[in-house]
Protein backbone atom coordinates (compact mmCIF):
# COMPACT_ATOMS: atom_id res chain seq x y z
CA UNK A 1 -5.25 14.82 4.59
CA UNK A 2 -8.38 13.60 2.37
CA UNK A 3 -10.11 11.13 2.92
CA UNK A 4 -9.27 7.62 1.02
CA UNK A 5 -12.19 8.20 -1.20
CA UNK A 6 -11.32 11.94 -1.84
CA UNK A 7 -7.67 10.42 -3.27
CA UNK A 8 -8.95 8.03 -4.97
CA UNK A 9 -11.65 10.33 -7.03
CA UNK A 10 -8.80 13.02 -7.55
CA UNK A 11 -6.15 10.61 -8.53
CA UNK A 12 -8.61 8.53 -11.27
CA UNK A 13 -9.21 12.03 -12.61
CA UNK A 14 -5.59 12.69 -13.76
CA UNK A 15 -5.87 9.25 -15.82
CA UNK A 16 -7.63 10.77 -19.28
CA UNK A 17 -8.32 7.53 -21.28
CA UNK A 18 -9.73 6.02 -17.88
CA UNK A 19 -13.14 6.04 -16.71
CA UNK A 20 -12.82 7.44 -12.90
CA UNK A 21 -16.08 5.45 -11.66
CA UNK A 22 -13.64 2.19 -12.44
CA UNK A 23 -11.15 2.82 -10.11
CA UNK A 24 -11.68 2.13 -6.10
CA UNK A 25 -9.20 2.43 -3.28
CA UNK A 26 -8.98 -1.58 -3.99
CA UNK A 27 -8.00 -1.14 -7.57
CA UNK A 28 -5.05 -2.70 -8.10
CA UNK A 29 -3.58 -0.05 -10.24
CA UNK A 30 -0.93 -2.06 -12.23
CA UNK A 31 -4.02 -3.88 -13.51
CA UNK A 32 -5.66 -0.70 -14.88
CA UNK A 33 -6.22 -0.86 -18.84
CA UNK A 34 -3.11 0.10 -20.89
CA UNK A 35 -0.78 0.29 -17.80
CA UNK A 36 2.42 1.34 -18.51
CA UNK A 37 5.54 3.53 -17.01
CA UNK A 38 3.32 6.94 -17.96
CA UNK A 39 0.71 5.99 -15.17
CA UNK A 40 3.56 5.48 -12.84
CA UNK A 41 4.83 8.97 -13.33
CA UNK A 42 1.20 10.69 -13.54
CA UNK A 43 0.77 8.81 -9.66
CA UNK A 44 4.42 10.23 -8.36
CA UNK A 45 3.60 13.52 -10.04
CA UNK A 46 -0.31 13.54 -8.85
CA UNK A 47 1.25 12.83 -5.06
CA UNK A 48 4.72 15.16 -5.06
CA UNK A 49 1.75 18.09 -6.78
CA UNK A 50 -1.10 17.18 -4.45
CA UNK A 51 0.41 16.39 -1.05
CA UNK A 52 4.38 17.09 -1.17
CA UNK A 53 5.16 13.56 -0.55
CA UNK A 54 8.11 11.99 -2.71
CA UNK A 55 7.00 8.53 -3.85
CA UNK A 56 9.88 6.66 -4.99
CA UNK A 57 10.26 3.62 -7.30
CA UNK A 58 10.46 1.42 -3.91
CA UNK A 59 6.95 2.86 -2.85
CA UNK A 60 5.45 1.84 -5.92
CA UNK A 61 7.30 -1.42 -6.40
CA UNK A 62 5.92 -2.60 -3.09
CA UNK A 63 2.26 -1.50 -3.55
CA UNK A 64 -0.82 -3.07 -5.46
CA UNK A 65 -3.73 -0.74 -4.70
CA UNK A 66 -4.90 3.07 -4.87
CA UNK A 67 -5.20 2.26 -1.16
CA UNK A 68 -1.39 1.08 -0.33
CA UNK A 69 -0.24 4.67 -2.01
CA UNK A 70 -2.98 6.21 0.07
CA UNK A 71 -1.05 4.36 3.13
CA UNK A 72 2.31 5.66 1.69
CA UNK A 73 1.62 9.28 1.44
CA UNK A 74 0.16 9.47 5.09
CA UNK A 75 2.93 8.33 6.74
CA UNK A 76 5.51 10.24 4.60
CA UNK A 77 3.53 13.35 5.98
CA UNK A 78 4.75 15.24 8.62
């Protein structure tokens, strides 16, 4: 697995209207400018693409940060 900065660089790079220096492993990605339901699929995609982990609506209903997905997808891997 990456490191948490590795995700976090990779992942801000598949949001295209989003400068990737803004987002940390603290942003709280929900808060990111023009949030909506696309971002949410571009993260489950990004993670299922990246790291064959299944994120489900649960895992991102109960996470805030680039860092609590980070958290998700490591212990979903084998």
């Amino acid at each position: 697995m990456v490191s948490i900065e590795e995700f976090t660089s990779l992942l801000a790079a598949e949001f295209e209207d989003i400068d990737p220096q803004t987002i940390t492993p603290a942003t709280n990605y929900r808060e990111i400018k023009n949030w909506s339901s696309m971002y949410a699929l571009i993260i489950i995609a990004f993670v299922d693409a990246n790291y064959d982990v299944q994120l489900n609506a649960d895992n991102l209903k109960n996470s805030q940060t680039i860092k609590d997905i980070y958290d998700i997808v490591l212990s979903k891997q084998p």
